[in-house]
C-alpha atoms as a PDB file:
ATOM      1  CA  UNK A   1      26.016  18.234  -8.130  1.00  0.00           C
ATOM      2  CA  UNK A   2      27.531  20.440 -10.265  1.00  0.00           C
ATOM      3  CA  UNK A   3      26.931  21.133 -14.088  1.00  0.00           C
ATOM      4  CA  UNK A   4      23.044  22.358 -15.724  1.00  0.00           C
ATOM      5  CA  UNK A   5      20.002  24.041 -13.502  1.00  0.00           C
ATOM      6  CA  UNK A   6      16.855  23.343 -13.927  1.00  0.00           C
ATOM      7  CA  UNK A   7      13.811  24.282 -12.211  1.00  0.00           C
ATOM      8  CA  UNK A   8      11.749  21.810 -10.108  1.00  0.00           C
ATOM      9  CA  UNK A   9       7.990  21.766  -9.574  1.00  0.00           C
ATOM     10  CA  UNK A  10       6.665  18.461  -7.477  1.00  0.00           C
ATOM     11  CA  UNK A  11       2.994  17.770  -6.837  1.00  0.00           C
ATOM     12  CA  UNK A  12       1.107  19.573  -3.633  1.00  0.00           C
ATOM     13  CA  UNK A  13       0.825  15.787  -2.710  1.00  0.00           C
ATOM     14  CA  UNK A  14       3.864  15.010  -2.700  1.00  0.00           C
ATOM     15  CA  UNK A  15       5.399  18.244  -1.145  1.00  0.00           C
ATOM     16  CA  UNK A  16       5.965  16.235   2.090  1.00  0.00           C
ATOM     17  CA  UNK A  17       8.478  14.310   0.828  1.00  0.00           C
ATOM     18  CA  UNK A  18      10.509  17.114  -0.360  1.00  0.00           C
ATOM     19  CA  UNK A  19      13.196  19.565   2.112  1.00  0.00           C
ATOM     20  CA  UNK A  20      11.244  22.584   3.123  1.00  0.00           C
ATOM     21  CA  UNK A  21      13.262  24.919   1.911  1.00  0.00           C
ATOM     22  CA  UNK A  22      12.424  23.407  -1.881  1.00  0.00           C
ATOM     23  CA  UNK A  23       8.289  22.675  -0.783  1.00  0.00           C
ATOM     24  CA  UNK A  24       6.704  25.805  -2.011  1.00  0.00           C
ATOM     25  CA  UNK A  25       6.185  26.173  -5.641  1.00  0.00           C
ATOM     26  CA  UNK A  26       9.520  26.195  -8.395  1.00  0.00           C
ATOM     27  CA  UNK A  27      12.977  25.816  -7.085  1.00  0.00           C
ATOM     28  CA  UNK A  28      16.283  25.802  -8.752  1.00  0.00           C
ATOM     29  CA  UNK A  29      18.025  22.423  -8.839  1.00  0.00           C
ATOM     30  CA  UNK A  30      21.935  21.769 -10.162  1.00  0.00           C
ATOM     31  CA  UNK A  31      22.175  18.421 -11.710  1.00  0.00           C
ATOM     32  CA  UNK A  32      25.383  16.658 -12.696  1.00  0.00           C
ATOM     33  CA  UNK A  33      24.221  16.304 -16.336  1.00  0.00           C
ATOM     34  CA  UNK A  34      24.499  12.263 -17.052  1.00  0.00           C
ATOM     35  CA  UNK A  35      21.977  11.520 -13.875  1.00  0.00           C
ATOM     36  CA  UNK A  36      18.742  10.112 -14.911  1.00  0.00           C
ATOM     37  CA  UNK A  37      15.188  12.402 -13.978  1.00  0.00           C
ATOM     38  CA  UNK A  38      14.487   9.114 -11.752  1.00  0.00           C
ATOM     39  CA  UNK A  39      17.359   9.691 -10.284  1.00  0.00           C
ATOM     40  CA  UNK A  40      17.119  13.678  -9.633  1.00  0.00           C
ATOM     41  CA  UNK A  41      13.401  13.520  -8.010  1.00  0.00           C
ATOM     42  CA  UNK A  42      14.435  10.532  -5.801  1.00  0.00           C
ATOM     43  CA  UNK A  43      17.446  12.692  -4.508  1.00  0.00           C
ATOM     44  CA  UNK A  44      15.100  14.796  -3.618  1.00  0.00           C
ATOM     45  CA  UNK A  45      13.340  12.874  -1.673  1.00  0.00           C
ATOM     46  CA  UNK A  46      10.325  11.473  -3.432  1.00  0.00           C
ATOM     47  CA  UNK A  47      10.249   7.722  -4.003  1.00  0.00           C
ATOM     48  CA  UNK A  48       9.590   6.618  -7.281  1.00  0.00           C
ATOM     49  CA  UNK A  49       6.568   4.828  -6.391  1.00  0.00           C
ATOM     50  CA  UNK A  50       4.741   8.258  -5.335  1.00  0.00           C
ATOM     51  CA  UNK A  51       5.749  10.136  -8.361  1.00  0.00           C
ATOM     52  CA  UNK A  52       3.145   9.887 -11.341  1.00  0.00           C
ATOM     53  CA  UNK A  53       3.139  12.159 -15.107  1.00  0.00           C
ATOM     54  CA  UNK A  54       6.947  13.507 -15.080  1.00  0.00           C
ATOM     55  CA  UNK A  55       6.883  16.657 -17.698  1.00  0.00           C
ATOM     56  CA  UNK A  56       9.551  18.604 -18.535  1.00  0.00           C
ATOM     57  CA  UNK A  57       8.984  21.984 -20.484  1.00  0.00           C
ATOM     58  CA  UNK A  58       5.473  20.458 -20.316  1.00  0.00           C
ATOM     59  CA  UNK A  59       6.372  17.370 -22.201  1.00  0.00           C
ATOM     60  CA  UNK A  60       5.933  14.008 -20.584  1.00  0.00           C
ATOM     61  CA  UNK A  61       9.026  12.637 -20.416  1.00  0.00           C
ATOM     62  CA  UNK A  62       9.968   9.272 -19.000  1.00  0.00           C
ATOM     63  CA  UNK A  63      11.871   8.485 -15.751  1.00  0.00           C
ATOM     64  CA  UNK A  64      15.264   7.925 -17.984  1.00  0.00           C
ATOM     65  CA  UNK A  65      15.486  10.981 -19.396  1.00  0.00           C
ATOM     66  CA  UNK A  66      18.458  13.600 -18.364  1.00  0.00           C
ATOM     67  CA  UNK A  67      17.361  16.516 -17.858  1.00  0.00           C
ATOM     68  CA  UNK A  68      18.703  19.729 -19.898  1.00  0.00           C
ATOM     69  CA  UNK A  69      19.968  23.177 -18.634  1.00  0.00           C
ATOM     70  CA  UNK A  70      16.734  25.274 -18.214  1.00  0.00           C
ATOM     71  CA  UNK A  71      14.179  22.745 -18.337  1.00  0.00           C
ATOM     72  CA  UNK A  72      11.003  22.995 -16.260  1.00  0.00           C
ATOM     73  CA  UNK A  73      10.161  19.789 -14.564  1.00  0.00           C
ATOM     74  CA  UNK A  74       7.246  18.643 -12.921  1.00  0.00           C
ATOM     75  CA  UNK A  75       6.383  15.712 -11.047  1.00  0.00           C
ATOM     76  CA  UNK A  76       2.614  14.724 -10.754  1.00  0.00           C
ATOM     77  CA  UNK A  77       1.003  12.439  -7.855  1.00  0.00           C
ATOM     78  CA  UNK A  78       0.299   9.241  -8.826  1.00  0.00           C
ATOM     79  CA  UNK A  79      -3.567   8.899 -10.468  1.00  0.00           C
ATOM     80  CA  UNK A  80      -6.171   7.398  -8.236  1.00  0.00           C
ATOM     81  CA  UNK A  81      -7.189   4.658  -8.846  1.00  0.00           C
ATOM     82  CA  UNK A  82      -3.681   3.355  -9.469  1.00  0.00           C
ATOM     83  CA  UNK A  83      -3.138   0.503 -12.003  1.00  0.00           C
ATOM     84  CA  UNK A  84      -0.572  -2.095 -11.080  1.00  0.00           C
ATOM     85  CA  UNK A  85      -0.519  -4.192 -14.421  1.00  0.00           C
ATOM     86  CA  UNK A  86       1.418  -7.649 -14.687  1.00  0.00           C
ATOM     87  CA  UNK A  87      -0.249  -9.425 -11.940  1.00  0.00           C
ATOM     88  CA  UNK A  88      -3.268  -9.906  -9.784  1.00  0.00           C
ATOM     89  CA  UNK A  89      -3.387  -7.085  -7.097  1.00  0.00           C
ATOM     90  CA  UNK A  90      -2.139  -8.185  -3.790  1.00  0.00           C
ATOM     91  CA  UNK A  91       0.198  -6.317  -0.953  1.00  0.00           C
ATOM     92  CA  UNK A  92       2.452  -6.558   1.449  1.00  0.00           C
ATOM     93  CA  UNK A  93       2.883  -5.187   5.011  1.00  0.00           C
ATOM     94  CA  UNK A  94       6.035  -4.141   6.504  1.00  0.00           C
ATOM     95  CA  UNK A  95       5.710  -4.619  10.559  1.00  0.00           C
ATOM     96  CA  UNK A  96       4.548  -1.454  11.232  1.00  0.00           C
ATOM     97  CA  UNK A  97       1.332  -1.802   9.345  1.00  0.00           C
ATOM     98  CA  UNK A  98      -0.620  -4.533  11.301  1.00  0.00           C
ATOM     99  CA  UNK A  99      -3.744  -3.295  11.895  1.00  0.00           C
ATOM    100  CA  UNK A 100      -4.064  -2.000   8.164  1.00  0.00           C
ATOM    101  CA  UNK A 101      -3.414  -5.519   7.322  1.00  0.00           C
ATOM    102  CA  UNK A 102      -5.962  -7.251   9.542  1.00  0.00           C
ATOM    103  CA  UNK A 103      -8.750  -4.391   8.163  1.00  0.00           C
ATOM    104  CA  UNK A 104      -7.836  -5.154   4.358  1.00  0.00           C
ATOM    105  CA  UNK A 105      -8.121  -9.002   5.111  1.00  0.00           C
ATOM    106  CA  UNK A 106     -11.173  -8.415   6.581  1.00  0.00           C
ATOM    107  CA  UNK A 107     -12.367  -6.617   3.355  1.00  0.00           C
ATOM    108  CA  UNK A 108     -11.178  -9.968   1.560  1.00  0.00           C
ATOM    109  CA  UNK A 109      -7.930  -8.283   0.160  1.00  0.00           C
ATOM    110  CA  UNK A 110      -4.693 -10.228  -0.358  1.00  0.00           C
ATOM    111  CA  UNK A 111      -2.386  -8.631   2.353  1.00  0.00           C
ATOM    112  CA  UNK A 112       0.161 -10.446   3.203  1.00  0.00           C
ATOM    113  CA  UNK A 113       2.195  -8.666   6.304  1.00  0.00           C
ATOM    114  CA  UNK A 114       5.691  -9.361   8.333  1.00  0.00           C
ATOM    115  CA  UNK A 115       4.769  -9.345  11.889  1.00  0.00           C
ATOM    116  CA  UNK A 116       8.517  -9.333  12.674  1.00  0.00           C
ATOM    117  CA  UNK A 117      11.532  -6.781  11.466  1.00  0.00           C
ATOM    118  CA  UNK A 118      12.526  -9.363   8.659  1.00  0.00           C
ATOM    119  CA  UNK A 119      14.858  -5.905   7.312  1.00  0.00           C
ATOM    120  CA  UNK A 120      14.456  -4.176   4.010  1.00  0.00           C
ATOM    121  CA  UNK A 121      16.322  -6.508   1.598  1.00  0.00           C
ATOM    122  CA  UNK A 122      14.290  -9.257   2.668  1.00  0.00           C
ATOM    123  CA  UNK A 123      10.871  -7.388   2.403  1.00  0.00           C
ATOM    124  CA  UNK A 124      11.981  -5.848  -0.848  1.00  0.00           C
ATOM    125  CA  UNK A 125      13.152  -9.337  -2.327  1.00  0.00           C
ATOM    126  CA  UNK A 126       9.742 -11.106  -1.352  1.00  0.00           C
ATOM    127  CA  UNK A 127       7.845  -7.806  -2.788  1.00  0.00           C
ATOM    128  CA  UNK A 128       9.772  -8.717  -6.266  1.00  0.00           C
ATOM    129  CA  UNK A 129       9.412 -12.342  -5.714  1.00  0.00           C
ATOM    130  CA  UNK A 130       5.583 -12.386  -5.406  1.00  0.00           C
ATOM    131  CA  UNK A 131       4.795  -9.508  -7.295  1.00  0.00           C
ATOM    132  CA  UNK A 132       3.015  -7.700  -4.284  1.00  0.00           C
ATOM    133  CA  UNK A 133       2.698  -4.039  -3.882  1.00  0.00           C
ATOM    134  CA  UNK A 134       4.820  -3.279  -0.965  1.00  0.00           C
ATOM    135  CA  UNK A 135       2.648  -1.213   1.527  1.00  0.00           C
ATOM    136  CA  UNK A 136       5.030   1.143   3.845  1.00  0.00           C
ATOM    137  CA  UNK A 137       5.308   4.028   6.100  1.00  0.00           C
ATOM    138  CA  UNK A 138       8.988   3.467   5.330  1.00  0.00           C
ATOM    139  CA  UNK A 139      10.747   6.149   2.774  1.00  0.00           C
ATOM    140  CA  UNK A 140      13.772   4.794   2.782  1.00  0.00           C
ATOM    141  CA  UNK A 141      12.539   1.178   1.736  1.00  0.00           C
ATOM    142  CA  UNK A 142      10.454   2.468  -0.883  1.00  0.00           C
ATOM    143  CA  UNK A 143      13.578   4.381  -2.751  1.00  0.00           C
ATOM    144  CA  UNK A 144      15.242  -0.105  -2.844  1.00  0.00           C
ATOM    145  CA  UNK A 145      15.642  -0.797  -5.974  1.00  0.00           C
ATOM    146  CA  UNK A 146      14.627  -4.002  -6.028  1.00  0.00           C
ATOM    147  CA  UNK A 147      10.608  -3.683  -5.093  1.00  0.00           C
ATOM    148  CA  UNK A 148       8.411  -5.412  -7.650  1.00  0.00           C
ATOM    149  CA  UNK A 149       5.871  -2.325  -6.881  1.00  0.00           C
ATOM    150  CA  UNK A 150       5.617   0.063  -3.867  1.00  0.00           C
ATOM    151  CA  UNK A 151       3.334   2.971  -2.271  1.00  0.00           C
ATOM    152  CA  UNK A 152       3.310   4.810   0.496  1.00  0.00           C
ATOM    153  CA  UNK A 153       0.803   4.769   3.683  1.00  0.00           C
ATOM    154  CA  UNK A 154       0.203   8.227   4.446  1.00  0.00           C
ATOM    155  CA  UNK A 155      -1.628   8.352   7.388  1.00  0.00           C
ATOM    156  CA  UNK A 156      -0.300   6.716  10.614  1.00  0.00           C
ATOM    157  CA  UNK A 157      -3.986   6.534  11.930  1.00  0.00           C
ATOM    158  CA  UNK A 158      -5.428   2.712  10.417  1.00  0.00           C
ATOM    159  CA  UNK A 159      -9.003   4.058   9.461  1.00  0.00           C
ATOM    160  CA  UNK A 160      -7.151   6.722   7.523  1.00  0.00           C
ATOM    161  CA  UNK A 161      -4.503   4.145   5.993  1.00  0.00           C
ATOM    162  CA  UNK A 162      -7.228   2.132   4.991  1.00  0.00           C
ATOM    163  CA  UNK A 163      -9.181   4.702   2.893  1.00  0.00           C
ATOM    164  CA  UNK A 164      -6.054   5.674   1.927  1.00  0.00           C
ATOM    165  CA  UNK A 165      -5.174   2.271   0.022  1.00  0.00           C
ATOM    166  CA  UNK A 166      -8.676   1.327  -1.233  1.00  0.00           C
ATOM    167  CA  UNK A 167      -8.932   4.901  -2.912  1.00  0.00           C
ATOM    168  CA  UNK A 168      -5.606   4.585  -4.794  1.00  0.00           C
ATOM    169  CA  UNK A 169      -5.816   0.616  -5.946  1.00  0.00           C
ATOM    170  CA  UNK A 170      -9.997   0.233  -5.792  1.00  0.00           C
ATOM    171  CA  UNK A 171      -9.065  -3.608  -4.873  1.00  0.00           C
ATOM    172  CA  UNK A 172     -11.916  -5.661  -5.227  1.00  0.00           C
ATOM    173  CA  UNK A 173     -13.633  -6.084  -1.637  1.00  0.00           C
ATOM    174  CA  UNK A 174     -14.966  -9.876  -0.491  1.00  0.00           C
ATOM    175  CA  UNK A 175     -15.359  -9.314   3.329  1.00  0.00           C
ATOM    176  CA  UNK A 176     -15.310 -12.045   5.698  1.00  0.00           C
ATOM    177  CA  UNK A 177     -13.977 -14.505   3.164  1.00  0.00           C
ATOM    178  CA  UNK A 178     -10.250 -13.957   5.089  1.00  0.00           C
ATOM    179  CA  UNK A 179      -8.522 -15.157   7.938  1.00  0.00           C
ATOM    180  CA  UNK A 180      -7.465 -11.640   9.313  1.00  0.00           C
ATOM    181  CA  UNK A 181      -4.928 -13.741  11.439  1.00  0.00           C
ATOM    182  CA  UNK A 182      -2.804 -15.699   8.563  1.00  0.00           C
ATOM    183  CA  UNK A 183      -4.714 -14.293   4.928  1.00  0.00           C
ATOM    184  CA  UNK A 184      -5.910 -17.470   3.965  1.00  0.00           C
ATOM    185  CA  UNK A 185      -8.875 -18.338   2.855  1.00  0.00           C
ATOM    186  CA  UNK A 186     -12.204 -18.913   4.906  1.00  0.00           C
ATOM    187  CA  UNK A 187     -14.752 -21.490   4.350  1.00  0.00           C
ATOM    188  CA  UNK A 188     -18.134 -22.109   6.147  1.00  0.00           C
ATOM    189  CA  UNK A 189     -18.025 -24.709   9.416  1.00  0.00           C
ATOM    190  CA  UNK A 190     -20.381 -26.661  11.337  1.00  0.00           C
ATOM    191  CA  UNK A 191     -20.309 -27.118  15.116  1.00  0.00           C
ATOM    192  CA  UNK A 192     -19.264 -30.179  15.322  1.00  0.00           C
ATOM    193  CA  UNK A 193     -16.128 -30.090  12.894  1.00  0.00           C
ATOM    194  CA  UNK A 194     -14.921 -27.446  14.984  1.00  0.00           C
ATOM    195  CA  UNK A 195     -16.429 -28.078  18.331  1.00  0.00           C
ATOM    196  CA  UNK A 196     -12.972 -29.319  19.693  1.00  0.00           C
ATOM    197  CA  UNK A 197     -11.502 -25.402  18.911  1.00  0.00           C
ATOM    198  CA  UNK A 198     -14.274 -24.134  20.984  1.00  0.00           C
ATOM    199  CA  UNK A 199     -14.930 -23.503  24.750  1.00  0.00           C
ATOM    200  CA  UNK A 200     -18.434 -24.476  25.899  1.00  0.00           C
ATOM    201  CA  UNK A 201     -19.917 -20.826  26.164  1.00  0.00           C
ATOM    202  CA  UNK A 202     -19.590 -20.292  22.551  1.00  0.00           C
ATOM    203  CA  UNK A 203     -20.850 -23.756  22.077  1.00  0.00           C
ATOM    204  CA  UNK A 204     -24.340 -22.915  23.407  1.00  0.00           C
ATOM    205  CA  UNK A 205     -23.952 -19.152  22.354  1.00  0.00           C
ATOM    206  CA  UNK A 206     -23.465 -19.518  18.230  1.00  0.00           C
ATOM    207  CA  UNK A 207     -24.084 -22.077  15.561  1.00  0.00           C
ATOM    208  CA  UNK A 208     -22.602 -19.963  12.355  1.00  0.00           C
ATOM    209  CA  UNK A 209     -18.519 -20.599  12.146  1.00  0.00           C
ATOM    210  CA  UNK A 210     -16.053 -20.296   9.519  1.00  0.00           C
ATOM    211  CA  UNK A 211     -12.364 -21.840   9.540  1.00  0.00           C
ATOM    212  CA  UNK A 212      -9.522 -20.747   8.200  1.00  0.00           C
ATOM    213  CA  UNK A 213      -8.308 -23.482   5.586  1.00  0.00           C
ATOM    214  CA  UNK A 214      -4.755 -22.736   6.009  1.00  0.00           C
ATOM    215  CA  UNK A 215      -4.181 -22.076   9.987  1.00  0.00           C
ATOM    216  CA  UNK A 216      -7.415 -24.004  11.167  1.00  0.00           C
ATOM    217  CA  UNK A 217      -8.571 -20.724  13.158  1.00  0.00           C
ATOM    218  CA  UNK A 218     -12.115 -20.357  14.225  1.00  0.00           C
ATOM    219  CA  UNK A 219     -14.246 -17.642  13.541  1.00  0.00           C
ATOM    220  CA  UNK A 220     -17.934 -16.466  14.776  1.00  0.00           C
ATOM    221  CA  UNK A 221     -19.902 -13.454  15.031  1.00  0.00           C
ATOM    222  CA  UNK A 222     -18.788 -12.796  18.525  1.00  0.00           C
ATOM    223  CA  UNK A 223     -18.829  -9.632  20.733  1.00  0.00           C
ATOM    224  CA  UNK A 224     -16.461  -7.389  18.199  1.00  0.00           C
ATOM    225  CA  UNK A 225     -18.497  -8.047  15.290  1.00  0.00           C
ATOM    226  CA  UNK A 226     -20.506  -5.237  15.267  1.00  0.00           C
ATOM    227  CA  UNK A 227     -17.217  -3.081  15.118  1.00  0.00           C
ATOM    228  CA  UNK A 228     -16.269  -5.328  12.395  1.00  0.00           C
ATOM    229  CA  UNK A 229     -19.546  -4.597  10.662  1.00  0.00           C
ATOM    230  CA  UNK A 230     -19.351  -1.321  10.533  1.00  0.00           C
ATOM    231  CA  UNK A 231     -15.650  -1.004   9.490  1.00  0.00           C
ATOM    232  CA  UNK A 232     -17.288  -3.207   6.342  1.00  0.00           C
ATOM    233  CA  UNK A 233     -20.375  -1.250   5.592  1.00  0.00           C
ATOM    234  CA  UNK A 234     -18.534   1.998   5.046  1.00  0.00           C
ATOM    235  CA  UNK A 235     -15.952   0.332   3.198  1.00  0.00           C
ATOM    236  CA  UNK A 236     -18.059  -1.111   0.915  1.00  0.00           C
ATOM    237  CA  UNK A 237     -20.566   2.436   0.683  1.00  0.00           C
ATOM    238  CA  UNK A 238     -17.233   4.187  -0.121  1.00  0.00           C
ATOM    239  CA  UNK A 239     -15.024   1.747  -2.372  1.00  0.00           C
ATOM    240  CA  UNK A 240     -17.583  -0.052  -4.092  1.00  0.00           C
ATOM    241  CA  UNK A 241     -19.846  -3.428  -3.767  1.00  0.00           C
ATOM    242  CA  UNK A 242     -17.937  -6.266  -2.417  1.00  0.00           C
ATOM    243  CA  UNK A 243     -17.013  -9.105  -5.140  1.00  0.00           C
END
């Protein structure tokens, strides 16, 4: 770029994002002078979806606005919780993200996730086409375009990812009401409707089931559910009561 400086200030948050040599406090930036402030903060590396309050000279200023020789900007972190208006609150997985999606299901959240590479036109398009908040460890994907609504996972470790999500959107937590295999919906079983899924040791062993309505998966409180439990019960103690 070559035409007016400004200086650049981004969030501590969001410093990660950002080339090292421009992480620690103000730093000179040449613009062209027609690009959009959207534009200049994504060039530098933060997606859109992680940038909150853009000011300039102090001013809030929207994402449109070109900046002017000598103007301060800075770029705030998103607020927690984040609202998502226009739609009921539901996500979407890239492949990477599997066990985050099984734990949010499992908290009766709407997380819908690609178990195979499907590519990031194709995730993007069904993010837009569903209006799902498109959940990814992915920077590059999150700068498309095309993304109804987008954050990013911060943590590669799933406990973290998972506080991680539930502190920025506070969904609203059902557990156990969610196939964590397919995301549809559970409802209660007996035995005998679902006797023919089972093998004879959990026959005798348990007598409370629930089936998935939309794959026809079996569940019970086998030998992980106290693991389950507890990945529940803090969730809940942290994030709120469960709906």
């Amino acid at each position: 770029m070559n035409g007016p400086e400004i200086t650049f200030e981004v969030a501590p948050e969001l410093r990660l994002f950002v080339a090292h040599g421009r992480r620690a406090g103000r730093t000179s930036v040449t613009t062209d002078g027609v690009s959009t402030l959207g534009h200049v903060v994504e060039s530098l590396g933060v997606p859109l979806t992680e940038a909150g309050e853009l000011l300039a000279d102090g001013r809030p200023v929207p994402a449109s606005h070109i900046p002017a020789a000598g103007e301060h900007i800075e770029v705030r972190a998103v607020p927690r919780p984040q609202q998502v208006p226009g739609a009921p609150l539901r996500f979407l997985l890239d492949v990477h993200l599997g066990t985050l999606a099984r734990r949010l299901r499992l908290l009766g959240v709407d997380a819908a996730y690609e178990s195979e590479d499907i590519g990031d036109p194709a995730l993007a398009a069904r993010s837009a086409r569903e209006r799902r908040v498109l959940l990814s460890r992915d920077r590059g994907l999150l700068h498309r375009r095309e993304i109804w609504a987008g954050a990013y996972v911060y943590s590669d470790r799933p406990e973290e990812q998972l506080r991680d999500v539930l502190g920025r959107f506070a969904p609203p937590l059902a557990p156990w009401t969610r196939c964590t295999a397919c995301n549809g919906a559970l409802t209660a079983a007996d035995k005998e409707s679902v006797g023919d899924r089972l093998e004879a040791g959990t026959q005798r062993s348990y007598d409370v089931f629930a089936q998935c309505a939309d794959c026809g998966r079996v569940y019970w409180r086998g030998a992980h559910h106290a693991r389950l439990e507890t990945i529940v019960a803090e969730a809940v103690r942290e994030f709120g009561d469960a709906a």
